[in-house]
Protein backbone atom coordinates (compact mmCIF):
# COMPACT_ATOMS: atom_id res chain seq x y z
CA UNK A 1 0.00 0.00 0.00
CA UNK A 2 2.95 2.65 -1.04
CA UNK A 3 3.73 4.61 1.87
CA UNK A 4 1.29 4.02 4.53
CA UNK A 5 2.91 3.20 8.04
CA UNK A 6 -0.43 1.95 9.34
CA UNK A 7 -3.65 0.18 8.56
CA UNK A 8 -6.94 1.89 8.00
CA UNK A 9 -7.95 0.68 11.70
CA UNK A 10 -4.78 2.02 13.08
CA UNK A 11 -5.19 5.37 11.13
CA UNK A 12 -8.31 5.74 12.59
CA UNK A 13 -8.30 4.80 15.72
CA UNK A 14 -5.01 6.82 16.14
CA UNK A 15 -7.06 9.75 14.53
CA UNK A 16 -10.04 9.55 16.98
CA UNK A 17 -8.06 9.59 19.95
CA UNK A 18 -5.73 12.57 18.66
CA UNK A 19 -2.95 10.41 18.18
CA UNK A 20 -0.14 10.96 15.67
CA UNK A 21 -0.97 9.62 12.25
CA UNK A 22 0.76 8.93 9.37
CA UNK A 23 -1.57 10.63 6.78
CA UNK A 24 -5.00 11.63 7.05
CA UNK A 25 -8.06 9.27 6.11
CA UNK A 26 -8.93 9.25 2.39
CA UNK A 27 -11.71 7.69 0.77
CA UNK A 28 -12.14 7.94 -2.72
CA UNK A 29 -15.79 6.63 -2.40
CA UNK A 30 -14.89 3.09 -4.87
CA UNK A 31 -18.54 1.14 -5.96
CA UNK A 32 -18.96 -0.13 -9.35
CA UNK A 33 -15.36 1.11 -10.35
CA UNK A 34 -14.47 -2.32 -8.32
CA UNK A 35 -15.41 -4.35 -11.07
CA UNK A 36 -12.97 -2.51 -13.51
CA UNK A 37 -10.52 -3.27 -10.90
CA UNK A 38 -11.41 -7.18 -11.00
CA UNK A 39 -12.46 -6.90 -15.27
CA UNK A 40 -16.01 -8.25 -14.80
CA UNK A 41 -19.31 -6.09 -16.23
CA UNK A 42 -21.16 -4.57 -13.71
CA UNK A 43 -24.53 -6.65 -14.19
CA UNK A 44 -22.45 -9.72 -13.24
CA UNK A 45 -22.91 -8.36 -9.39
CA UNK A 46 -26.59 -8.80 -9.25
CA UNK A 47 -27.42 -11.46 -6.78
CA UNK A 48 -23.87 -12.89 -5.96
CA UNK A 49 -22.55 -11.68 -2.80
CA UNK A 50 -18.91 -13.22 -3.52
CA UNK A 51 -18.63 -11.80 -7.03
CA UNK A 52 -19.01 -8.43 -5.26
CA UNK A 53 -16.88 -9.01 -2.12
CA UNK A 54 -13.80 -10.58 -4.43
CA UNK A 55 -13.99 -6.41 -6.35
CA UNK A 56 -14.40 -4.53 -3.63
CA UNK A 57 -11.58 -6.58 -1.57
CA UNK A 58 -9.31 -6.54 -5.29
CA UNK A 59 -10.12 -2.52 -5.53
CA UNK A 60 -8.97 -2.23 -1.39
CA UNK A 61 -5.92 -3.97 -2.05
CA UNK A 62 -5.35 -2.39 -5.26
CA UNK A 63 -5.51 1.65 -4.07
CA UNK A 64 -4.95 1.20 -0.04
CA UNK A 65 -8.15 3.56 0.92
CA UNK A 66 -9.09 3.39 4.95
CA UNK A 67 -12.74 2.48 4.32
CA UNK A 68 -14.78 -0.42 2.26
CA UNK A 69 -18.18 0.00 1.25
CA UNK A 70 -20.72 -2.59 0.03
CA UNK A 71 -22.18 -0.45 -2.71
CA UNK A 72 -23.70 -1.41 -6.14
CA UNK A 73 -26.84 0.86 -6.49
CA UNK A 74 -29.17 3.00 -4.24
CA UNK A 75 -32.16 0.62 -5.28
CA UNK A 76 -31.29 -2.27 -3.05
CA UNK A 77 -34.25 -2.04 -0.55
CA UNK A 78 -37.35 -0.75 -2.76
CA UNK A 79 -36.50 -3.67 -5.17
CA UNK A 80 -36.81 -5.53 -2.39
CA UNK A 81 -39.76 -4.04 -1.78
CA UNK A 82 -41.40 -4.49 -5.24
CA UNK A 83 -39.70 -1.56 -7.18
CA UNK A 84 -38.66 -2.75 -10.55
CA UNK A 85 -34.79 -1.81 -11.32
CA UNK A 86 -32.87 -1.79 -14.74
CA UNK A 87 -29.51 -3.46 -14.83
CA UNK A 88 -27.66 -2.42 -17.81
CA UNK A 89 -25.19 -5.08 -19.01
CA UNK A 90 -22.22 -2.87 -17.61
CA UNK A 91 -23.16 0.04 -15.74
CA UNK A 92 -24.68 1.02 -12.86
CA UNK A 93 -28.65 -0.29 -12.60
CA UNK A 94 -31.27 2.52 -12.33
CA UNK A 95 -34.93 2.98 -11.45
CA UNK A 96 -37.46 1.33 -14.17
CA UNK A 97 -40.86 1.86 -11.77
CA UNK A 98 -41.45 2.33 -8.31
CA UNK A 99 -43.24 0.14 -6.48
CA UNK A 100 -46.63 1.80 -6.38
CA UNK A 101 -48.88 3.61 -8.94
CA UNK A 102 -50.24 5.47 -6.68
CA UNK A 103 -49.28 6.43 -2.62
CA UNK A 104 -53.06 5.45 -1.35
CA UNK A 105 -51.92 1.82 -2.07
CA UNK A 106 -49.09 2.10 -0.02
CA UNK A 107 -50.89 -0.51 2.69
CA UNK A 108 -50.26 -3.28 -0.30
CA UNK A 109 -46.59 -3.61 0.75
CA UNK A 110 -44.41 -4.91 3.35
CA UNK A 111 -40.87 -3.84 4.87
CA UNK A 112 -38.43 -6.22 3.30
CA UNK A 113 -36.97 -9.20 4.33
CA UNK A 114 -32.77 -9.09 4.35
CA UNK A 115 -32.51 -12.53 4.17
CA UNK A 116 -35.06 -13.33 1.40
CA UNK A 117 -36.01 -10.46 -0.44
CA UNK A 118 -34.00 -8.91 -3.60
CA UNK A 119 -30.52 -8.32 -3.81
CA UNK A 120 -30.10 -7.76 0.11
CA UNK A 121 -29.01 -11.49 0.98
CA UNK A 122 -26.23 -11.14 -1.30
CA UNK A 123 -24.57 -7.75 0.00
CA UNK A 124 -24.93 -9.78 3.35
CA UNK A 125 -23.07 -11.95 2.10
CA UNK A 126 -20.45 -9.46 0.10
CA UNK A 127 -19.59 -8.00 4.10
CA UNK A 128 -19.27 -11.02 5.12
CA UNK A 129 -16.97 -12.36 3.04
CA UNK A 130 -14.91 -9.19 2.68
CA UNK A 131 -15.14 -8.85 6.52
CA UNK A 132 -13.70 -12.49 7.02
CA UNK A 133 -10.74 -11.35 4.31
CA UNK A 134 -9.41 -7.66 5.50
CA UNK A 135 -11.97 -6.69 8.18
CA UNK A 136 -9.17 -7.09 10.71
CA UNK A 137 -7.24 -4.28 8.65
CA UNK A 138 -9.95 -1.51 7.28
CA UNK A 139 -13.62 -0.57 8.36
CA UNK A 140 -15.94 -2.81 5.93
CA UNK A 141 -19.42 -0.35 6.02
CA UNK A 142 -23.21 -1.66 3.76
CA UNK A 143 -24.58 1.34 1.71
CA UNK A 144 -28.15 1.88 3.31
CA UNK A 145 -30.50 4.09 1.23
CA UNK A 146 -32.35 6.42 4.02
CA UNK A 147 -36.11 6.80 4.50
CA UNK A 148 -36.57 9.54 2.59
CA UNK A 149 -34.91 8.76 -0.32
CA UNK A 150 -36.51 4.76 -0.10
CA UNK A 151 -40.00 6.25 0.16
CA UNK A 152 -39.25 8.29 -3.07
CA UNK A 153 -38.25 4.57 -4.91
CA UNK A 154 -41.38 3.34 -3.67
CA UNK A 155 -43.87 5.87 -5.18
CA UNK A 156 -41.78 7.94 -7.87
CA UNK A 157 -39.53 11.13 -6.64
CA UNK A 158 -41.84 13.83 -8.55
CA UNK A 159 -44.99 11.94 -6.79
CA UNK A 160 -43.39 12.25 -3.49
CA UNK A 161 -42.40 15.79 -3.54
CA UNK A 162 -46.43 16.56 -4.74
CA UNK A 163 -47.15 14.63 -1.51
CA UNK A 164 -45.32 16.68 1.10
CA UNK A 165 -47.56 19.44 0.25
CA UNK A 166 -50.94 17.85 -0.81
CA UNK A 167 -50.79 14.70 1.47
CA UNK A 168 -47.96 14.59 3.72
CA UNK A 169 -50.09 11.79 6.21
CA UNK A 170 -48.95 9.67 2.67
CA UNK A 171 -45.11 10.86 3.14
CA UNK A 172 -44.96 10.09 6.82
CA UNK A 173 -46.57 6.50 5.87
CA UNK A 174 -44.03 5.77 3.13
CA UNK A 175 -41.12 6.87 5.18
CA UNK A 176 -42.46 4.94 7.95
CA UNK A 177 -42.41 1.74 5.86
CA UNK A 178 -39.10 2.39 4.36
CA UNK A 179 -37.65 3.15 8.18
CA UNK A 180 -39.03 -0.44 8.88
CA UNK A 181 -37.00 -1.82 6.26
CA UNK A 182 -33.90 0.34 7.43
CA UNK A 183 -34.26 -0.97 10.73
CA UNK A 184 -34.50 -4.31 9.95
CA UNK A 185 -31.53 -4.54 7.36
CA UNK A 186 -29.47 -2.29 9.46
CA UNK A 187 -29.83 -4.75 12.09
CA UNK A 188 -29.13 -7.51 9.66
CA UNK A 189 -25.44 -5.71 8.43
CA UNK A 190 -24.24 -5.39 12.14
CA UNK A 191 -24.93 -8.50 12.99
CA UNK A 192 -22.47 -9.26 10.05
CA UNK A 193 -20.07 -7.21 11.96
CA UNK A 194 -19.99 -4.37 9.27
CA UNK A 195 -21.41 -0.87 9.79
CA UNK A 196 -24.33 0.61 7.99
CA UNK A 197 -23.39 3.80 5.99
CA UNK A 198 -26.18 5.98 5.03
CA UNK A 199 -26.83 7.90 1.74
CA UNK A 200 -30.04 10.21 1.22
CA UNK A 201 -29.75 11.49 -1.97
CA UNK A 202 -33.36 13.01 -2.30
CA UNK A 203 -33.06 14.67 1.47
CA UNK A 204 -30.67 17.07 -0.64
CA UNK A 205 -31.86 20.97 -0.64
CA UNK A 206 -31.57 20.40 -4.29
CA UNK A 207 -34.64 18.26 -3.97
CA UNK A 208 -36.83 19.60 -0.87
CA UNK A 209 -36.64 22.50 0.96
CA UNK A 210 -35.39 22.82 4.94
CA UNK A 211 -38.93 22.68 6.12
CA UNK A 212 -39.85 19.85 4.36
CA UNK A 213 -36.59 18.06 5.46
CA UNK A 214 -37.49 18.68 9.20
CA UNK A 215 -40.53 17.41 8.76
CA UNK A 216 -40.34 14.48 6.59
CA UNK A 217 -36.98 12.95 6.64
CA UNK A 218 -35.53 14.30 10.04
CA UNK A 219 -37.14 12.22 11.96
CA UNK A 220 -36.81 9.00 10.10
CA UNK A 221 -33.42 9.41 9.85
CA UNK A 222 -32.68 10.28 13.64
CA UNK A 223 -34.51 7.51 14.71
CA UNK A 224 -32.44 5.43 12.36
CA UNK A 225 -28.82 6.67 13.51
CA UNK A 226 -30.25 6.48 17.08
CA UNK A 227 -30.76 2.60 16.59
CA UNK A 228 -27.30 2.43 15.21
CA UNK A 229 -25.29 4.07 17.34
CA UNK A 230 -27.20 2.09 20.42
CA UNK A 231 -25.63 -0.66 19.41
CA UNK A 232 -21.74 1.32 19.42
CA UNK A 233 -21.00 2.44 15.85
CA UNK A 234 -20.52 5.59 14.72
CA UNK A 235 -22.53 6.58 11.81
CA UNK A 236 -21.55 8.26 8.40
CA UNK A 237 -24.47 10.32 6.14
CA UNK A 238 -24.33 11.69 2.86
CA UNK A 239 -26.83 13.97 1.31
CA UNK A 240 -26.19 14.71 -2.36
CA UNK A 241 -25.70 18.31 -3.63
CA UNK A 242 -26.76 21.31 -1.57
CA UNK A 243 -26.89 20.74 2.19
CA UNK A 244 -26.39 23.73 3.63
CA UNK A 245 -29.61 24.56 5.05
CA UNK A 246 -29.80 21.62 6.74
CA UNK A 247 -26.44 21.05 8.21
CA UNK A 248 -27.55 21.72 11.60
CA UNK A 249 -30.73 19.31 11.07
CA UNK A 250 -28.01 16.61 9.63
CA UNK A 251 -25.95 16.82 12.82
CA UNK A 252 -28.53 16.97 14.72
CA UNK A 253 -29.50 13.40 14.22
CA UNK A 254 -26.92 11.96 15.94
CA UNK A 255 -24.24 11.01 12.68
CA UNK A 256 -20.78 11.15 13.89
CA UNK A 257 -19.43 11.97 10.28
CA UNK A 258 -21.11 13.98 7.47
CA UNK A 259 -19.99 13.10 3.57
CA UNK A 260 -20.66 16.81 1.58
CA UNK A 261 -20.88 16.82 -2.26
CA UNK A 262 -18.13 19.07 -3.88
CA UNK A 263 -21.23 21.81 -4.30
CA UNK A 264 -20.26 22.52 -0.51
CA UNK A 265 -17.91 25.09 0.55
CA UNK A 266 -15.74 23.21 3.12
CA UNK A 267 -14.63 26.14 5.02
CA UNK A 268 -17.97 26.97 5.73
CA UNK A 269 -18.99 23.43 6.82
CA UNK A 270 -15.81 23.72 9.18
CA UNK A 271 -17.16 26.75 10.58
CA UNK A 272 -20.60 25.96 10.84
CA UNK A 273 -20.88 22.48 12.50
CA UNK A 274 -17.13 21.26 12.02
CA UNK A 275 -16.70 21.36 16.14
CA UNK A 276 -19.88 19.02 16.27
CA UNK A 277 -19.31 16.46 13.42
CA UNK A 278 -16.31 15.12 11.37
CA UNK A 279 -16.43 16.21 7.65
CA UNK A 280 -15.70 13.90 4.71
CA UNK A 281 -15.41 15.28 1.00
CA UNK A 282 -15.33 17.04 -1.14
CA UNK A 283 -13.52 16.42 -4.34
CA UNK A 284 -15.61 16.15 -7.94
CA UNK A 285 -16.55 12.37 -8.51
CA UNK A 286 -16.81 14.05 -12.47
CA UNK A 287 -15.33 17.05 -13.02
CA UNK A 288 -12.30 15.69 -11.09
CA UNK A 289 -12.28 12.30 -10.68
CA UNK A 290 -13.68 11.02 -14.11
CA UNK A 291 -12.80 13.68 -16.49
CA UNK A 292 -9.57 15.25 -14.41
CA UNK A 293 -5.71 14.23 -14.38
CA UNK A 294 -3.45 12.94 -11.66
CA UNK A 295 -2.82 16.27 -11.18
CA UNK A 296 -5.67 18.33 -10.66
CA UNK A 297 -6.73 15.39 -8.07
CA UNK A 298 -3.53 16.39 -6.29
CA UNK A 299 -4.79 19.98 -6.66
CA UNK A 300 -8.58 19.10 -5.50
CA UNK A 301 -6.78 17.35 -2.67
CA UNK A 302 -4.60 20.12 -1.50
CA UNK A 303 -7.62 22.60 -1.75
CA UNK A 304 -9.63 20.72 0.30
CA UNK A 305 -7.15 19.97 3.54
CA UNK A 306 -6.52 23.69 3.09
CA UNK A 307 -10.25 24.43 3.48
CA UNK A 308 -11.10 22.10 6.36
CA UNK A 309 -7.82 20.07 7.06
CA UNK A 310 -8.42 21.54 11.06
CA UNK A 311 -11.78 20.93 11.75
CA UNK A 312 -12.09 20.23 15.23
CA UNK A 313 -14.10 16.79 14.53
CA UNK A 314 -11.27 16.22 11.80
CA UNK A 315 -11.24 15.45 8.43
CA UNK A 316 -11.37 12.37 6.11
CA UNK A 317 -10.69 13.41 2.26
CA UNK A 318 -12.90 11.35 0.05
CA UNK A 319 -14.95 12.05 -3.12
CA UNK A 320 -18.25 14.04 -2.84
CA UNK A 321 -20.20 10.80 -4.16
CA UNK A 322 -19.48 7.59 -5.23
CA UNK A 323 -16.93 7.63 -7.69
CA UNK A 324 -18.17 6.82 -11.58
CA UNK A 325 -17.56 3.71 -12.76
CA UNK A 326 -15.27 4.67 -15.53
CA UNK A 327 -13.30 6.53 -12.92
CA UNK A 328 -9.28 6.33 -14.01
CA UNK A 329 -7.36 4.25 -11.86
CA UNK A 330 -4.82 6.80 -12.15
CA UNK A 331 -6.64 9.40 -10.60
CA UNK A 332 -7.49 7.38 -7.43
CA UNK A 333 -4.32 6.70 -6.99
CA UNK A 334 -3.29 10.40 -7.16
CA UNK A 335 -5.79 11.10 -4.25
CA UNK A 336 -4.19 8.67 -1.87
CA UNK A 337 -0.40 10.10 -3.31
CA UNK A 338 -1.27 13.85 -2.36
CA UNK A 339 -3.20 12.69 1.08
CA UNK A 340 0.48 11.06 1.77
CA UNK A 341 2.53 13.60 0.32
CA UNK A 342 0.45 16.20 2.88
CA UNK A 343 1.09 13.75 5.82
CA UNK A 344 -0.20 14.41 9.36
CA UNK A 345 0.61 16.57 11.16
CA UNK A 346 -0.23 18.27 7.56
CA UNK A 347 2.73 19.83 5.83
CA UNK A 348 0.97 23.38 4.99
CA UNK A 349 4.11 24.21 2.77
CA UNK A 350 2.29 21.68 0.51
CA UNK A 351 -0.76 23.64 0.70
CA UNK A 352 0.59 27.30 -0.11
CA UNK A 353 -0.53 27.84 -3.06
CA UNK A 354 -4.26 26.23 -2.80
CA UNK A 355 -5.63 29.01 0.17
């Protein structure tokens, strides 16, 4: 793993007790750009748990990141549920229907089963595997698709967003459903030994606005890091796009990390709830990642530990969103070069020219 000194688990541990370090967390957020790494087509993930733990444990020991994440789509738990998703033959699966034609028959469904229904039993199985093969090395986490965002799989975003203002009694019962199914397969990924991660794409102030976030996907999702972190782990969530009128709310449910989209200003997060959370991001997954060189990574690396390198929570540089799948291998590499090459305590001589 080029330079590193320690393990992921070292690194971190070290870094949440204020320990000395050898560089600072990095995360380029890897999902389908696993099966690049292991030369298989996307599709051939659906339904086999080992398929997907053999990338994502070939794509760890390939780039040397400090976090694993069971990731192939955001669709996981409303297929489960009875939404119909697309796989394309090598990229990454999208929405064909949600699950209901209209909300009013939303008492026709049923939380879903982890261990029966849909693709679920198999990322079970993907932690477990790549648990049993490097979990004694790096945190393995299970992407978990919030309430919110669920609900909006289960009826059709546009539909949704009509709801919260013409029948928001439907919204709360959708979330409600979709927090059962939360509950059940976040219980089901501990008891793997791996940690549920949480992404809420449609929570994003580029979707709703801050009133409708308090009131229809706060809740949900505080109730779901509460039942998390009762059982000891900490709890990452990432909200696509614009977040900062809710960055109070998103802290305020109890997450001990919060992954910001390269739309947010950094410094400002620092300011503004960096002494109550720790902040991961924030470089481009496109306009860096995909489409950038090795060297305006390094750049988008710099700028970022400039901008929020000393929040008081700390910092772990990652992507702003999962990483496309196309994604150069190149360029992930360069983000875990310039995290090293900035070291810890960070060497701001490295940073002088990106204020």
């Amino acid at each position: 793993m080029g330079q590193d000194r320690m393990s992921p688990l070292e690194r971190l541990a070290a870094y949440n007790r204020g320990e000395a370090v050898d560089r600072l967390p990095c995360v380029p957020i890897v999902g389908n750009t696993a099966a690049r790494v292991l030369g298989v087509k996307v599709s051939a993930f659906r339904g086999d748990g080992e398929l997907v733990a053999r990338a994502q444990i070939a794509a760890y020991r390939r780039f040397g990141y400090d976090n694993i994440r069971v990731f192939t789509d955001l669709y996981t738990q409303a297929e489960a549920m009875g939404a119909r998703v697309h796989y394309p033959e090598d990229e990454t699966a999208y929405l064909e229907a949600p699950a209901l034609g209209d909300a009013r028959d939303a008492g026709s469904l049923r939380p879903a089963d982890p261990l029966r229904d849909g693709q679920l039993p198999a990322h079970l199985e993907a932690a477990r595997r790549v648990l049993e093969a490097v979990g004694k090395e790096v945190p393995v986490t299970v992407a978990l698709t919030s309430p919110f965002t669920n609900a909006s799989f289960l009826v059709g975003t546009e539909s949704l967003v009509r709801l919260t203002l013409r029948d928001p009694a439907a919204v709360h019962r959708l979330c409600e459903l979709s927090l059962q199914t939360n509950l059940l397969y976040a219980e089901a990924i501990l008891a793997t030994g791996a940690t549920p991660s949480l992404t809420d794409p449609m929570s994003s102030s580029t979707v709703i606005g801050p009133h409708q976030f308090r009131e229809f996907s706060l809740p949900y999702l505080a109730r779901l890091v509460t039942f998390i972190r009762d059982r000891g782990r900490p709890v990452t969530l990432h909200i696509c796009g614009r977040t900062r009128p809710v960055w109070q709310e998103m802290a305020d449910t109890g997450a001990a990390c919060l992954s910001l989209d390269d739309e947010v200003d950094l410094a400002e997060a620092k300011l503004q709830v960096g002494h109550r959370v720790r902040l991961m991001g924030n470089v481009s997954p496109a306009a860096v990642m995909l489409q950038g060189t090795p060297e305006t990574v390094r750049d988008a690396v710099r700028r970022v530990v400039a901008r929020a390198g000393d929040s008081p929570n700390g910092l772990v540089v990652a992507s702003g969103c999962s990483l496309p799948t196309e994604t150069p291998f190149a360029n992930i590499d360069a983000m875990l070069d310039a995290v090293r090459e900035i070291g810890h305590p960070i060497d701001h001589d490295a940073l002088e020219s990106h204020p």
